[in-house]
C-alpha atoms as a PDB file:
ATOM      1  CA  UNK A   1      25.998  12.852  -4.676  1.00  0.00           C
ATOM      2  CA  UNK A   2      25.434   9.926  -6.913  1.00  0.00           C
ATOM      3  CA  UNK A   3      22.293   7.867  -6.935  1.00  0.00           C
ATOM      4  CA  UNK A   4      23.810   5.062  -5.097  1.00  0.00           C
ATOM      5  CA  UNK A   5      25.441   6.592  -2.375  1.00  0.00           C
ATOM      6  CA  UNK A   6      21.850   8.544  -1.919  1.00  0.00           C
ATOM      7  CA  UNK A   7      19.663   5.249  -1.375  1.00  0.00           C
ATOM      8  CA  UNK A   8      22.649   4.060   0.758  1.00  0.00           C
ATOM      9  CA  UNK A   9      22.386   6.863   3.001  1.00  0.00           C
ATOM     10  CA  UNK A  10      18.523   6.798   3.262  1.00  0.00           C
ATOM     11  CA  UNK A  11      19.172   3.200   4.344  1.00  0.00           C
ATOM     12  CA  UNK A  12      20.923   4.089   7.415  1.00  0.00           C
ATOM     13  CA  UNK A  13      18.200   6.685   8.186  1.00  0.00           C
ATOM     14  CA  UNK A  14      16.187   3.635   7.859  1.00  0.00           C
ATOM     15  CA  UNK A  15      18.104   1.488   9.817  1.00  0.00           C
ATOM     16  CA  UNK A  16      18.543   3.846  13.045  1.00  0.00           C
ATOM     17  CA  UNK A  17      14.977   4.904  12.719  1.00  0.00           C
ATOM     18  CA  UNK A  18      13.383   1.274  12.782  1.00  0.00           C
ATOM     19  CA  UNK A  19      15.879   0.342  15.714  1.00  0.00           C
ATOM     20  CA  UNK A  20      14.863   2.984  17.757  1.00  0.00           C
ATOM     21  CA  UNK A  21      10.730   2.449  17.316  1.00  0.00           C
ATOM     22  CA  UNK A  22      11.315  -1.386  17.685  1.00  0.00           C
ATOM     23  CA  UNK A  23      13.224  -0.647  21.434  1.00  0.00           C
ATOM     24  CA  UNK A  24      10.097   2.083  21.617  1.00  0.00           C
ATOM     25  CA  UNK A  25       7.390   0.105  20.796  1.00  0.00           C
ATOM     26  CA  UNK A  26       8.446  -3.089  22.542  1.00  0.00           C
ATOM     27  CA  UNK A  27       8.808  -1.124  25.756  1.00  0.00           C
ATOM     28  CA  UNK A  28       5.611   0.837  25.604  1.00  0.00           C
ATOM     29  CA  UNK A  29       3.460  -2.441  24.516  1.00  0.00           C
ATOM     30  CA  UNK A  30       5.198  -4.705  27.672  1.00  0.00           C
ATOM     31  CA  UNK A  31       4.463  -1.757  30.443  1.00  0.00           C
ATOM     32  CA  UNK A  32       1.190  -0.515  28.447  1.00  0.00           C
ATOM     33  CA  UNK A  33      -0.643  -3.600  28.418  1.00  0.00           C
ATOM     34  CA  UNK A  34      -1.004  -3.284  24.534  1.00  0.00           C
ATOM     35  CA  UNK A  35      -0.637  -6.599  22.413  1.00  0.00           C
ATOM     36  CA  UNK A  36      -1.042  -4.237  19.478  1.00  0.00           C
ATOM     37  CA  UNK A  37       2.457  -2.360  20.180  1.00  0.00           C
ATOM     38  CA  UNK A  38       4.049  -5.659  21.006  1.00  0.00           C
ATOM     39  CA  UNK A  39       3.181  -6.684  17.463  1.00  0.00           C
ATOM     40  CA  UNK A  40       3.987  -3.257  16.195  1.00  0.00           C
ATOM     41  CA  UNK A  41       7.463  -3.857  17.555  1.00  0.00           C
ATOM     42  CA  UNK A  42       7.885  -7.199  15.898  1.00  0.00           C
ATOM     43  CA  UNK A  43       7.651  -5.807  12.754  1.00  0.00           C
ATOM     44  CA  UNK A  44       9.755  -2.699  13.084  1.00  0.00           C
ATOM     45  CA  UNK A  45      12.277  -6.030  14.399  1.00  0.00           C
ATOM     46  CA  UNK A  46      11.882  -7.380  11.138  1.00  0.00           C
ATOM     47  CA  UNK A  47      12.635  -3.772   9.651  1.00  0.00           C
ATOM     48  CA  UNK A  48      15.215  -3.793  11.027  1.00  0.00           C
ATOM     49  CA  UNK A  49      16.929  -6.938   9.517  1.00  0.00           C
ATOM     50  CA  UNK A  50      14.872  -6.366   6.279  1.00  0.00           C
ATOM     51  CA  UNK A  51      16.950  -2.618   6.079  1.00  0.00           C
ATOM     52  CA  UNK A  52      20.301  -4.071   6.286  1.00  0.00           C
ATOM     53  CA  UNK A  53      19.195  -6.781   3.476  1.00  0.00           C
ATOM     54  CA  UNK A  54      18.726  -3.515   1.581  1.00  0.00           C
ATOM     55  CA  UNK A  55      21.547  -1.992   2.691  1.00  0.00           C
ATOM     56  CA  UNK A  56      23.767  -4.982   1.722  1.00  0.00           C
ATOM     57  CA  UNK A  57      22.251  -5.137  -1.767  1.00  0.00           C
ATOM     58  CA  UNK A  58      22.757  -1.551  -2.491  1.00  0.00           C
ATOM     59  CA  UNK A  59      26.115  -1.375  -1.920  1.00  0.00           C
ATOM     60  CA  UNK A  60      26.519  -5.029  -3.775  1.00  0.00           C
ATOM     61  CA  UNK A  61      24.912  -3.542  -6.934  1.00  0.00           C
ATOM     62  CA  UNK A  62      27.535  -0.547  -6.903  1.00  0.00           C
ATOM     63  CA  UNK A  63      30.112  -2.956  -7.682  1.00  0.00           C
ATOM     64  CA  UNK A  64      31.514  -2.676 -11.672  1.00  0.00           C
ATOM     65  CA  UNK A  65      30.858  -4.364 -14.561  1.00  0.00           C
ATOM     66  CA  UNK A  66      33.154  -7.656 -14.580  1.00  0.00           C
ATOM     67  CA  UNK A  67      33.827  -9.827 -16.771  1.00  0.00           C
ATOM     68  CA  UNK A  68      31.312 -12.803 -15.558  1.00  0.00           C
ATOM     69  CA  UNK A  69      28.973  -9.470 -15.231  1.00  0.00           C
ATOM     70  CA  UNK A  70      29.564  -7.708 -18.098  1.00  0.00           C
ATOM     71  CA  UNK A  71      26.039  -5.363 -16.895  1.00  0.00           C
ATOM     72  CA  UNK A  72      27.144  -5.021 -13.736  1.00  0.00           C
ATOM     73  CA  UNK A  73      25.215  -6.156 -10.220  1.00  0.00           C
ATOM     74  CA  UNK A  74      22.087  -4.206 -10.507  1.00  0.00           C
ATOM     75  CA  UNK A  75      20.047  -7.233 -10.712  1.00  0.00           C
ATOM     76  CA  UNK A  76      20.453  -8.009  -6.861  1.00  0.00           C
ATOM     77  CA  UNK A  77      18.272  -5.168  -5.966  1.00  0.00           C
ATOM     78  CA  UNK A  78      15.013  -7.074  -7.313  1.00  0.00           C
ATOM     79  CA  UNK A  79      16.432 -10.566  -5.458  1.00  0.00           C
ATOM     80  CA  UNK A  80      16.945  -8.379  -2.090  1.00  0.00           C
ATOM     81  CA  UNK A  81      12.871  -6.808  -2.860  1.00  0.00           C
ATOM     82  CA  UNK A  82      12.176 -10.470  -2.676  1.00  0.00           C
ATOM     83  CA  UNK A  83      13.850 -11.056   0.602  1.00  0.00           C
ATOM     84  CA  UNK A  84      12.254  -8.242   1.600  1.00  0.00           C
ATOM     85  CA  UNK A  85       8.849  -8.901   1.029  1.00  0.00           C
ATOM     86  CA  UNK A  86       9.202 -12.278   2.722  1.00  0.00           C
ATOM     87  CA  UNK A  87      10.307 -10.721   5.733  1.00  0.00           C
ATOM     88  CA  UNK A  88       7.067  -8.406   5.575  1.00  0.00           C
ATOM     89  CA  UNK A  89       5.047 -12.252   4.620  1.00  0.00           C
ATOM     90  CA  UNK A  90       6.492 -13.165   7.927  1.00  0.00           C
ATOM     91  CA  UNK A  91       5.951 -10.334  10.439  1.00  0.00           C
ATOM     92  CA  UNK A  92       2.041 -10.436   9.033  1.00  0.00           C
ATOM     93  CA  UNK A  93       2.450 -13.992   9.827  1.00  0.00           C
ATOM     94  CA  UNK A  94       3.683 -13.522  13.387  1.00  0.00           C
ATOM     95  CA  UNK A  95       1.006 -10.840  13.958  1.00  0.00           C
ATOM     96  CA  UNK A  96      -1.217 -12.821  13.071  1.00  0.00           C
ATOM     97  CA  UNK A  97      -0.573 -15.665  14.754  1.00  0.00           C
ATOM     98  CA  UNK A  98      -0.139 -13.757  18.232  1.00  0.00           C
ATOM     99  CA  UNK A  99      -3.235 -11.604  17.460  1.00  0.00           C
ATOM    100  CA  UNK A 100      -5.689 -14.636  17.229  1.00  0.00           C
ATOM    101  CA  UNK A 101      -3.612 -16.262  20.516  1.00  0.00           C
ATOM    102  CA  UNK A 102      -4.118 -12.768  22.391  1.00  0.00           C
ATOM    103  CA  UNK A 103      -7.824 -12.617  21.760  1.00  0.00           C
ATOM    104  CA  UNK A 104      -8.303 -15.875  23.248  1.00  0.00           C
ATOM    105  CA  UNK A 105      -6.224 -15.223  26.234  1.00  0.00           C
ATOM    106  CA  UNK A 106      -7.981 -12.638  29.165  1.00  0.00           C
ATOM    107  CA  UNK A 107      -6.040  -9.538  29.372  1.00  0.00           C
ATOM    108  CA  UNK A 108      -5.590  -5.819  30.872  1.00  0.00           C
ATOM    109  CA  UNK A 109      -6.977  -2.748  29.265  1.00  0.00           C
ATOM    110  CA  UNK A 110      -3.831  -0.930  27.087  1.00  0.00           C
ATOM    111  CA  UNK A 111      -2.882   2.295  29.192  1.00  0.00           C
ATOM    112  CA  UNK A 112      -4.087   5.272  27.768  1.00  0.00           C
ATOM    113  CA  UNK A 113      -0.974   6.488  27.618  1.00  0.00           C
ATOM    114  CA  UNK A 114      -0.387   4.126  24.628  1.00  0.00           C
ATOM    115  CA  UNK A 115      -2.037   6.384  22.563  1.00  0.00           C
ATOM    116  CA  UNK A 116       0.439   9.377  23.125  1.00  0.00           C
ATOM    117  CA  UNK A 117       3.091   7.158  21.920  1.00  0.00           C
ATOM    118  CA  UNK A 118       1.024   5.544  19.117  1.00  0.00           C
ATOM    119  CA  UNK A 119       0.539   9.331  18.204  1.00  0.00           C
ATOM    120  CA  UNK A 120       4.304   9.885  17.752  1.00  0.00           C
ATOM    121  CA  UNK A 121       5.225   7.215  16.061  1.00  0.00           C
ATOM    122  CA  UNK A 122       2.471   7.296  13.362  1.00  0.00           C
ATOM    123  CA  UNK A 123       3.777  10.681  12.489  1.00  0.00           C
ATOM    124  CA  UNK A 124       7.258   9.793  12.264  1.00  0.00           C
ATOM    125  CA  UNK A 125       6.622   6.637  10.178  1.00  0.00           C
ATOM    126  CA  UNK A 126       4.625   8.647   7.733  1.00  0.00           C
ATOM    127  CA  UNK A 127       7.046  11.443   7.809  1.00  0.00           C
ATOM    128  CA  UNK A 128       9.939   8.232   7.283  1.00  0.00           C
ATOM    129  CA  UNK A 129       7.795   6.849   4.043  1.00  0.00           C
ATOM    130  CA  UNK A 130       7.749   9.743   2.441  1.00  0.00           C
ATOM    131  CA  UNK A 131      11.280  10.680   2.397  1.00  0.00           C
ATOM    132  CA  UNK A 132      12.261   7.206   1.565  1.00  0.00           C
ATOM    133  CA  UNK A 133       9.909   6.804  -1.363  1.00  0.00           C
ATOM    134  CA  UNK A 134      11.157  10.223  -2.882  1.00  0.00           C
ATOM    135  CA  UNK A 135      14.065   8.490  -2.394  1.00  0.00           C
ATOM    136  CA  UNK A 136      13.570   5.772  -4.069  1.00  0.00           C
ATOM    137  CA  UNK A 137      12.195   7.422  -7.027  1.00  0.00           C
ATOM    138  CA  UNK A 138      15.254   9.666  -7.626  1.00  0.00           C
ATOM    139  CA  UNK A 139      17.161   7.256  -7.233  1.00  0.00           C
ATOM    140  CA  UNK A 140      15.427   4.503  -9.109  1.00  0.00           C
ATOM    141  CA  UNK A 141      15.527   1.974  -6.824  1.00  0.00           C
ATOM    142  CA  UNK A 142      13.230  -1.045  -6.149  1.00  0.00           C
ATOM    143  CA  UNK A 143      14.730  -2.038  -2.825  1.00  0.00           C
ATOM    144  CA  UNK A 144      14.185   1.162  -1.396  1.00  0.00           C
ATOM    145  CA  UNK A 145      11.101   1.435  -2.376  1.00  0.00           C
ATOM    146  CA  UNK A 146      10.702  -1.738  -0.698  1.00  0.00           C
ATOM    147  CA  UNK A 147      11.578  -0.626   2.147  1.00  0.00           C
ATOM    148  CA  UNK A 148       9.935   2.781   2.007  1.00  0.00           C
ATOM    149  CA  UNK A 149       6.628   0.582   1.749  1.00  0.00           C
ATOM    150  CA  UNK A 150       8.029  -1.061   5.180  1.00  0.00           C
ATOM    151  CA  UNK A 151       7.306   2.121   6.739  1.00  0.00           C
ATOM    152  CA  UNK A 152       4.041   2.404   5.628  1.00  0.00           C
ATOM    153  CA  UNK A 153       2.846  -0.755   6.850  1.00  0.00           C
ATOM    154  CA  UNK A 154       3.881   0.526  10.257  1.00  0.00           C
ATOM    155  CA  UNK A 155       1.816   3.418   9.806  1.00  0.00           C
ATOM    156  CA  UNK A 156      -0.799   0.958   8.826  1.00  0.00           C
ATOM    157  CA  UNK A 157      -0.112  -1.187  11.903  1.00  0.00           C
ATOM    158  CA  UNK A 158       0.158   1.651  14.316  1.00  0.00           C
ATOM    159  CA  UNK A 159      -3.580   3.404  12.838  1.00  0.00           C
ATOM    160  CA  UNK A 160      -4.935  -0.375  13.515  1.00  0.00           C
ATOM    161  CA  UNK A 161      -3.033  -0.308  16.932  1.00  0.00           C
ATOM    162  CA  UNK A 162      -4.110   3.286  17.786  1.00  0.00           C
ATOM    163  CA  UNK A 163      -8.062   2.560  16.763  1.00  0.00           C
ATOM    164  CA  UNK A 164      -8.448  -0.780  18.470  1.00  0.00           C
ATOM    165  CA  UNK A 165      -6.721   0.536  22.126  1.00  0.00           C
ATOM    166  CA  UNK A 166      -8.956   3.729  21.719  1.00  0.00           C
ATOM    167  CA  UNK A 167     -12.088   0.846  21.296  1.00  0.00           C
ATOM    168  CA  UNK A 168     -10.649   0.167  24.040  1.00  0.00           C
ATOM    169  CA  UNK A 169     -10.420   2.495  26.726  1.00  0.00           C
ATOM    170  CA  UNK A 170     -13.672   3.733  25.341  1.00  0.00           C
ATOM    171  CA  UNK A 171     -15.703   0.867  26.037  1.00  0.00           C
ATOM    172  CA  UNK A 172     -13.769  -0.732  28.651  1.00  0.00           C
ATOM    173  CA  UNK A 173     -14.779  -4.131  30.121  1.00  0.00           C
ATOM    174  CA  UNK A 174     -15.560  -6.717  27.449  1.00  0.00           C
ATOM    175  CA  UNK A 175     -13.414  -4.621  24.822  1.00  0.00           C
ATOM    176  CA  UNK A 176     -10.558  -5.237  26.252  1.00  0.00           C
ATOM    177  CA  UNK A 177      -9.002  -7.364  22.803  1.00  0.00           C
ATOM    178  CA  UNK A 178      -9.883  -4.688  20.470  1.00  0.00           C
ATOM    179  CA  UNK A 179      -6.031  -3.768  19.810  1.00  0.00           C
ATOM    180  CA  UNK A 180      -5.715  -7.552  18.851  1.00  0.00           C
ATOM    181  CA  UNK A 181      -8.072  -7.441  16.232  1.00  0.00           C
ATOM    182  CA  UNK A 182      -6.927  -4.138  15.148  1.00  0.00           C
ATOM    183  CA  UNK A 183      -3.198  -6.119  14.972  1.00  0.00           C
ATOM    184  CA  UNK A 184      -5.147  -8.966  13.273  1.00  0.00           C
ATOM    185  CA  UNK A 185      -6.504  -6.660  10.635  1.00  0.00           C
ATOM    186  CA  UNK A 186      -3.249  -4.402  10.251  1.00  0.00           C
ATOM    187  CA  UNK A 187      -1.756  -8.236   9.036  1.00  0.00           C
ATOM    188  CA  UNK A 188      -3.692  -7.961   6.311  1.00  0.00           C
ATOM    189  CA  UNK A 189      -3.081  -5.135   4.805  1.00  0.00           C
ATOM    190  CA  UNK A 190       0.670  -6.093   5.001  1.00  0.00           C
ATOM    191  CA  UNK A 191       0.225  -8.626   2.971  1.00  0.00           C
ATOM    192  CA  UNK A 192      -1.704  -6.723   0.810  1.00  0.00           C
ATOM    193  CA  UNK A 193       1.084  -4.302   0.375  1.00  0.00           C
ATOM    194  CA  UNK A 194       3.905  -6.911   0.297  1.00  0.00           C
ATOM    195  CA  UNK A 195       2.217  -8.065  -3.151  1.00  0.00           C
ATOM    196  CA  UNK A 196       1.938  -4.120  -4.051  1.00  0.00           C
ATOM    197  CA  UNK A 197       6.352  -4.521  -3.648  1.00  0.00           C
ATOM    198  CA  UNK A 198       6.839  -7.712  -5.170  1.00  0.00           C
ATOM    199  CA  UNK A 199       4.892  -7.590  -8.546  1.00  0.00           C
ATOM    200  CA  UNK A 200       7.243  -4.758 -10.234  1.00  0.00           C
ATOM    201  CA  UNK A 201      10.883  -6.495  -8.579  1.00  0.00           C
ATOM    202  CA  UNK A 202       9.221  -9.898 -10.240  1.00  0.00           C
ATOM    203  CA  UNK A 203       8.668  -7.927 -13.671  1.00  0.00           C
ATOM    204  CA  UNK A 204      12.252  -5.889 -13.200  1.00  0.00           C
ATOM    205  CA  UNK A 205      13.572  -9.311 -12.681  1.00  0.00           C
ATOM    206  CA  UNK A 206      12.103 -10.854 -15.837  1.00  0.00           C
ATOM    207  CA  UNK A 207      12.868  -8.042 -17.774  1.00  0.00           C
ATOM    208  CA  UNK A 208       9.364  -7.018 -18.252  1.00  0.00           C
ATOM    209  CA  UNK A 209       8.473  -3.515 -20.639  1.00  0.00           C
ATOM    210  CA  UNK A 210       7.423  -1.255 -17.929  1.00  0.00           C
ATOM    211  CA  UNK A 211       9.241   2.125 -19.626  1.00  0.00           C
ATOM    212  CA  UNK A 212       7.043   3.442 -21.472  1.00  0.00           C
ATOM    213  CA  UNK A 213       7.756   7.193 -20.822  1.00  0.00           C
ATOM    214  CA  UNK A 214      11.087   6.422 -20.819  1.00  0.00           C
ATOM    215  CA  UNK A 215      11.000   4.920 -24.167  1.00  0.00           C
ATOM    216  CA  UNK A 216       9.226   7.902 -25.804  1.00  0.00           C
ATOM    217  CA  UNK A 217      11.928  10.194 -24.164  1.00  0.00           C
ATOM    218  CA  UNK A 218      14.477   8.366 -25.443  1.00  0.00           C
ATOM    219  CA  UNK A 219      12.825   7.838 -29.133  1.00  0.00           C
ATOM    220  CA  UNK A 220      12.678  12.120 -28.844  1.00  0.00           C
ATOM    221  CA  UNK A 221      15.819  12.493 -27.953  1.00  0.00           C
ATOM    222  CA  UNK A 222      17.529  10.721 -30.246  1.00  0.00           C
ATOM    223  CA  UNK A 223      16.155  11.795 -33.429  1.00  0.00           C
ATOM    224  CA  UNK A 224      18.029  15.665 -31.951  1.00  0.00           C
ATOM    225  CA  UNK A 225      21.253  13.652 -33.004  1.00  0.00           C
ATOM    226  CA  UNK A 226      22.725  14.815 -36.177  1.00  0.00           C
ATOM    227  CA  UNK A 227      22.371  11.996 -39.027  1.00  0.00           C
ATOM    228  CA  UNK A 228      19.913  10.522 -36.864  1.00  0.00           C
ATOM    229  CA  UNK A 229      16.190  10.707 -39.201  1.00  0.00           C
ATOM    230  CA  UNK A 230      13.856   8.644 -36.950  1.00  0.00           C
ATOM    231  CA  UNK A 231      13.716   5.080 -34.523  1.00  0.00           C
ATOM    232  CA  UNK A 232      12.434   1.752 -35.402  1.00  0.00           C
ATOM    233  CA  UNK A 233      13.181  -0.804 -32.005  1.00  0.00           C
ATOM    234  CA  UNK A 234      13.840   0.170 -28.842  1.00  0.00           C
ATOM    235  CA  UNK A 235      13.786  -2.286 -25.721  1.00  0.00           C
ATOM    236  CA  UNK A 236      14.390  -1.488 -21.997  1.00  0.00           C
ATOM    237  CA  UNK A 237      15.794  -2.945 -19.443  1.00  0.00           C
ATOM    238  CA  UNK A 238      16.537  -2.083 -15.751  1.00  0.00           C
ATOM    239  CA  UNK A 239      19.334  -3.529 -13.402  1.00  0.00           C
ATOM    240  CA  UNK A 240      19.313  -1.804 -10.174  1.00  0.00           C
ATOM    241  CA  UNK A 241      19.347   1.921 -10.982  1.00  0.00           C
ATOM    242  CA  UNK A 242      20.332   2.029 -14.507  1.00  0.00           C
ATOM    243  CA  UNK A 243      18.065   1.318 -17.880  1.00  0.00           C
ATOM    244  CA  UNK A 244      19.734  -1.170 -20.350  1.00  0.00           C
ATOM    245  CA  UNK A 245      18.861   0.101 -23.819  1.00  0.00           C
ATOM    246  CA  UNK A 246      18.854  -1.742 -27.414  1.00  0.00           C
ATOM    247  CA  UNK A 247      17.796   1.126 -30.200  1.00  0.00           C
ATOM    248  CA  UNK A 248      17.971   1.110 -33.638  1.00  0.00           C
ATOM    249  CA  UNK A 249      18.582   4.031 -35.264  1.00  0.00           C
ATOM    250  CA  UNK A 250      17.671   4.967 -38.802  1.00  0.00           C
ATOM    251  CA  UNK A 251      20.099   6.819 -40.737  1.00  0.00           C
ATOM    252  CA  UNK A 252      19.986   7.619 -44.633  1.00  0.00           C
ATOM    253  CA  UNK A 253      21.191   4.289 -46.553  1.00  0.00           C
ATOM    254  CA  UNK A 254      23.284   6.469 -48.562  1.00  0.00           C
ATOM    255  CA  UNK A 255      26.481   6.970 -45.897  1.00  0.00           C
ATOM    256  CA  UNK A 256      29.947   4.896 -44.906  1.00  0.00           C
ATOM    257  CA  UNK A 257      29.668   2.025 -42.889  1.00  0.00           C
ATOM    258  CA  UNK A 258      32.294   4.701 -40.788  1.00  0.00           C
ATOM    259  CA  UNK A 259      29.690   7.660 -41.005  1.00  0.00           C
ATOM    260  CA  UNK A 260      27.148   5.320 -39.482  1.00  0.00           C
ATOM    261  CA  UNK A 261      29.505   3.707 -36.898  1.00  0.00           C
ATOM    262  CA  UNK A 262      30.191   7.799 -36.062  1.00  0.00           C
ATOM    263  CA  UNK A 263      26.530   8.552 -36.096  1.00  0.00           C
ATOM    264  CA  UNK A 264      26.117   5.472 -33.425  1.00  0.00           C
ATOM    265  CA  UNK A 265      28.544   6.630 -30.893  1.00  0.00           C
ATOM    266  CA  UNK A 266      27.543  10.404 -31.012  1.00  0.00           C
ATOM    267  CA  UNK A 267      23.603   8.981 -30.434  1.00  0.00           C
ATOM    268  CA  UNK A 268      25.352   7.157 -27.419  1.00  0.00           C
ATOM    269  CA  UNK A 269      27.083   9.932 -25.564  1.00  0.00           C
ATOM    270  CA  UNK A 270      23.881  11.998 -26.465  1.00  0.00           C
ATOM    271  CA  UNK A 271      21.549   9.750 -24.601  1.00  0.00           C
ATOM    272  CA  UNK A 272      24.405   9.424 -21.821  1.00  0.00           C
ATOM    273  CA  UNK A 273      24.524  12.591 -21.190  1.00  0.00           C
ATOM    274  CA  UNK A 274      20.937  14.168 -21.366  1.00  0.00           C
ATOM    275  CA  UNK A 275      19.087  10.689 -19.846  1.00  0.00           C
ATOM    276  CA  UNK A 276      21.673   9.743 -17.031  1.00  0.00           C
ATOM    277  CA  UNK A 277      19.605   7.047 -15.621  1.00  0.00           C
ATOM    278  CA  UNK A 278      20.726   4.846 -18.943  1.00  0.00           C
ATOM    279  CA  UNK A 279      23.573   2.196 -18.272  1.00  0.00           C
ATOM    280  CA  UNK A 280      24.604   0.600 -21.308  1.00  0.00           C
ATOM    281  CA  UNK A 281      23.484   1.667 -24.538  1.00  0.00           C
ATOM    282  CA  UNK A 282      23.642  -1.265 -27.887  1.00  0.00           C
ATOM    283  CA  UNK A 283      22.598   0.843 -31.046  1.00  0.00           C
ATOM    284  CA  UNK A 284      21.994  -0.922 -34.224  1.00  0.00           C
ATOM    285  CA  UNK A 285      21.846   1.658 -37.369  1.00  0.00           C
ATOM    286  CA  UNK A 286      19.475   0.958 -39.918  1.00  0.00           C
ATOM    287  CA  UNK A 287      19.232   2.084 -43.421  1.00  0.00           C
ATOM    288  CA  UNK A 288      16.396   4.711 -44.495  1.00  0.00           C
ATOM    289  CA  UNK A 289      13.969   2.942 -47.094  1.00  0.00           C
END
């Protein structure tokens, strides 16, 4: 299975798995007298719609190169980690708001039952982050990991949500809007981690160096190309899943303009075929001094 139809895949996992909390949560915070689960619920809402953003841009970037995109549509996966993040900007927001509301308005203890569900749904979460952000690394894809780091920040809300009802039930009277503080707190961190998203799509999308490894595997590789004696420039660029590379190779100044143009291509399908991560490939042969 190619990378794209992998990410694609964990989307729907995504998808189904951030419907069904959002129906959980919603129900469990309205008959549990928890505030904290109601905003839990608004964010796995905005999951929801935030998922299917990502879905729509993964299967957008799968499209060929054209010829008014002559490197394809990988650039829409940093634009849809944008739209992403600003959904997570707004369901901190919106938890926010309602938290500070909540702990002005006189309300019922959360059932203690709350917690058993809390329970469940912080392990799934976590257990939902991690396969999406292995994900997201094979694949090499910034709006997954954007949306693996959704999941996490519903583990984060759901600790916050699971700590202030226990503060709770523990204390009782006069504690009773310790899950909307907890909620209050949780916004935080989501915008915390919503900066954590959006500073590499803003540096993907700006074509920022952020390859180093990369760039030393490819600099080793190549020189295992016959006629190829060492590299001089080598610049990186990444559009969805797939590197961009410039290299220039140095061959001896001694050879056909044909020998070199042979010596290019062969360095191409070389690179193609032992880094497949690499999209298109521009190499520029220079002479040995």
């Amino acid at each position: 299975m190619d990378n794209e139809q992998t990410a694609i895949r964990t989307t729907y996992f995504s998808i189904i798995g951030n419907t069904s909390l959002a129906l959980i949560k919603g129900f469990a915070g309205f008959f549990g007298n928890s505030y904290a689960l109601i905003a839990d619920a608004i964010e796995s809402t905005a999951d929801i719609f935030s998922s299917l953003l990502v879905l729509f841009g993964l299967k957008y970037a799968k499209r060929p190169a054209d010829k008014n995109h002559p490197y394809g549509h990988g650039k829409i996966e940093p634009l849809i980690t944008f739209l992403v993040v600003a959904f997570l900007v707004t369901s901190a927001t919106i938890i926010a708001y309602e938290s500070i509301l909540n702990i002005q308005t006189p309300h019922k203890v959360p059932k203690p039952w709350t917690l058993i569900v809390l329970g469940s749904i912080i392990l799934w979460k976590e257990i939902s982050f991690r396969i999406v952000i292995k994900k997201s690394k094979e694949t090499n894809s910034s709006s997954l990991k954007a949306d693996a780091w959704h999941h996490r920040s519903d583990v984060i809300t759901s600790i916050m949500a699971f700590i202030g009802i226990s503060i709770a039930l523990i204390f009782g009277k006069g504690y009773e809007t310790a899950d909307d503080w907890a909620a209050l707190l949780a916004s935080v961190f989501i915008l915390y981690n919503s900066y954590l998203i959006f500073r590499p799509a803003l540096g993907e999308i700006m074509d920022e160096h952020l390859y180093d490894d990369l760039l030393e595997e490819i600099r080793k590789e190549s020189t295992k190309v016959k006629g190829v004696i060492g590299t001089e420039k080598c610049f990186i660029r990444k559009a969805g899943m797939k590197y961009h590379v410039d290299l220039h190779a140095i061959v001896d100044g001694e050879i056909s303009v044909k020998e070199g143009h042979d010596i290019a291509h062969d360095l191409k399908d070389y690179l193609r075929n032992k880094i497949p991560n690499l999209g298109h490939i521009l190499i520029h042969i220079e002479p040995d001094k």
